[in-house]
C-alpha atoms as a PDB file:
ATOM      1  CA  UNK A   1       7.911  -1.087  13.147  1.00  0.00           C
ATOM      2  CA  UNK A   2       7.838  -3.494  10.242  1.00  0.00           C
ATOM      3  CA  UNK A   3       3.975  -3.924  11.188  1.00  0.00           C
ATOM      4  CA  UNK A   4       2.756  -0.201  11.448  1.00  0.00           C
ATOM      5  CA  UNK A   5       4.252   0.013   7.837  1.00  0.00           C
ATOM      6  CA  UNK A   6       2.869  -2.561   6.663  1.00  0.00           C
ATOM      7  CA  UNK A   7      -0.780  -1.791   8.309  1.00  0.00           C
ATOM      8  CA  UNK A   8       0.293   1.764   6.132  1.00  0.00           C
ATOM      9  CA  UNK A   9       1.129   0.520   2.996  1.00  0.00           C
ATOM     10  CA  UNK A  10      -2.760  -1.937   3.538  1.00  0.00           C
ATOM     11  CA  UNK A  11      -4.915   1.063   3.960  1.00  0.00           C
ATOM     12  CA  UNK A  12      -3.337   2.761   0.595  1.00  0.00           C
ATOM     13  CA  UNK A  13      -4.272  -0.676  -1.133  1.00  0.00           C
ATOM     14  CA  UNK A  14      -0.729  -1.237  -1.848  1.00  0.00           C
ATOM     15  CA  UNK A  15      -0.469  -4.770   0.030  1.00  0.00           C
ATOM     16  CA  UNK A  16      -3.322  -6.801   2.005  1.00  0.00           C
ATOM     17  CA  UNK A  17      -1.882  -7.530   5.236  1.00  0.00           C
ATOM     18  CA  UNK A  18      -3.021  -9.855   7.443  1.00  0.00           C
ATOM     19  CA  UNK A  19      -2.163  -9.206  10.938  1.00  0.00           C
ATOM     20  CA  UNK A  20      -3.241 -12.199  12.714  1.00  0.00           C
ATOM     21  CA  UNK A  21      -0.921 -14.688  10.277  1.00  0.00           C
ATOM     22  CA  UNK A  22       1.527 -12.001   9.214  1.00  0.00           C
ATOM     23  CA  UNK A  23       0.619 -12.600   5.567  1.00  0.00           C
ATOM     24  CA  UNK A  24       1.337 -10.036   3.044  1.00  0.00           C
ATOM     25  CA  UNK A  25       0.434  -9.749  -0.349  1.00  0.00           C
ATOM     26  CA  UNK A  26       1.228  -7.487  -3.156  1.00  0.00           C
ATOM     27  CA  UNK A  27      -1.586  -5.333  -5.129  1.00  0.00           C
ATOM     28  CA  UNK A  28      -1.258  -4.796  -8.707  1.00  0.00           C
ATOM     29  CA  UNK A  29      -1.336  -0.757  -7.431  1.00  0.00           C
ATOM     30  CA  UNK A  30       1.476  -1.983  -5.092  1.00  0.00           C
ATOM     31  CA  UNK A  31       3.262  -3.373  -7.884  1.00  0.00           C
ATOM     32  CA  UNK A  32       2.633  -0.070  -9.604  1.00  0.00           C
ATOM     33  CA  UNK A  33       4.111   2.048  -7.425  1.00  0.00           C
ATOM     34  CA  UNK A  34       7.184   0.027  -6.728  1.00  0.00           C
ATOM     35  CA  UNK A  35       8.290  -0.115 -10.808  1.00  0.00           C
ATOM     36  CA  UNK A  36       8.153   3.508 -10.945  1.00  0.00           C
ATOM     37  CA  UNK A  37       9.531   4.335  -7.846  1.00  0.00           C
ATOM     38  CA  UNK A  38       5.950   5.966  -6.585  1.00  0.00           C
ATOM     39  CA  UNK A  39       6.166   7.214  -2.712  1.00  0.00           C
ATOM     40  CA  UNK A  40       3.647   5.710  -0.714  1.00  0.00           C
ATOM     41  CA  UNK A  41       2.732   8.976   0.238  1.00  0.00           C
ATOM     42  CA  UNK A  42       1.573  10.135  -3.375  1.00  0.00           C
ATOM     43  CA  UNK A  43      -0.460   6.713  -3.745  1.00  0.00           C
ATOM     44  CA  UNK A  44      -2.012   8.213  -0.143  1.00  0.00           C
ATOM     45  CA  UNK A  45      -2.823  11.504  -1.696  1.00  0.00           C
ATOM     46  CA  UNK A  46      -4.287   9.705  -4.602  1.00  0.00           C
ATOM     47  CA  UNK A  47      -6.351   7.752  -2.389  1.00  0.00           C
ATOM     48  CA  UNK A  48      -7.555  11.004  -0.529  1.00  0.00           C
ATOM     49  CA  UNK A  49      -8.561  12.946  -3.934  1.00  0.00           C
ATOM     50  CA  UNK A  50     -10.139   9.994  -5.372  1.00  0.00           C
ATOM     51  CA  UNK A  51      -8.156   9.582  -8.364  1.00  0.00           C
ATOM     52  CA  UNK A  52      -6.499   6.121  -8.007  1.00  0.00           C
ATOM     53  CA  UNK A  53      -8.039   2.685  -6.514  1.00  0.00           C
END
C-alpha cells in the first residue's frame, strides 16, 4: 500500500522514489503541495493540462 502511493505521488513529481532501495525524496512541488494543503489529485490534473512541472 505504502508503495503504490508512493509510486503515485513519483509520477506527479511530488517525491522521486526509488523502488529498488526504498528511497524517497521530497520535490520542491512536493513540498509545495504539502504547505498548502494541495491534493495530490489537483497536482495530477495540473500535470495532465500542462500547467505545473
Amino acid at each position: 500500500m505504502v508503495t503504490d502511493v508512493a509510486v503515485k505521488l513519483d509520477q506527479n513529481q511530488m517525491i522521486r522514489f526509488d523502488s529498488v532501495n526504498a528511497f524517497v525524496h521530497a520535490t520542491d512541488l512536493g513540498r509545495i503541495a504539502s504547505n498548502f494543503y494541495i491534493k495530490y489529485e489537483t497536482i495530477e490534473m495540473l500535470n495532465e493540462t500542462g500547467k505545473c512541472g
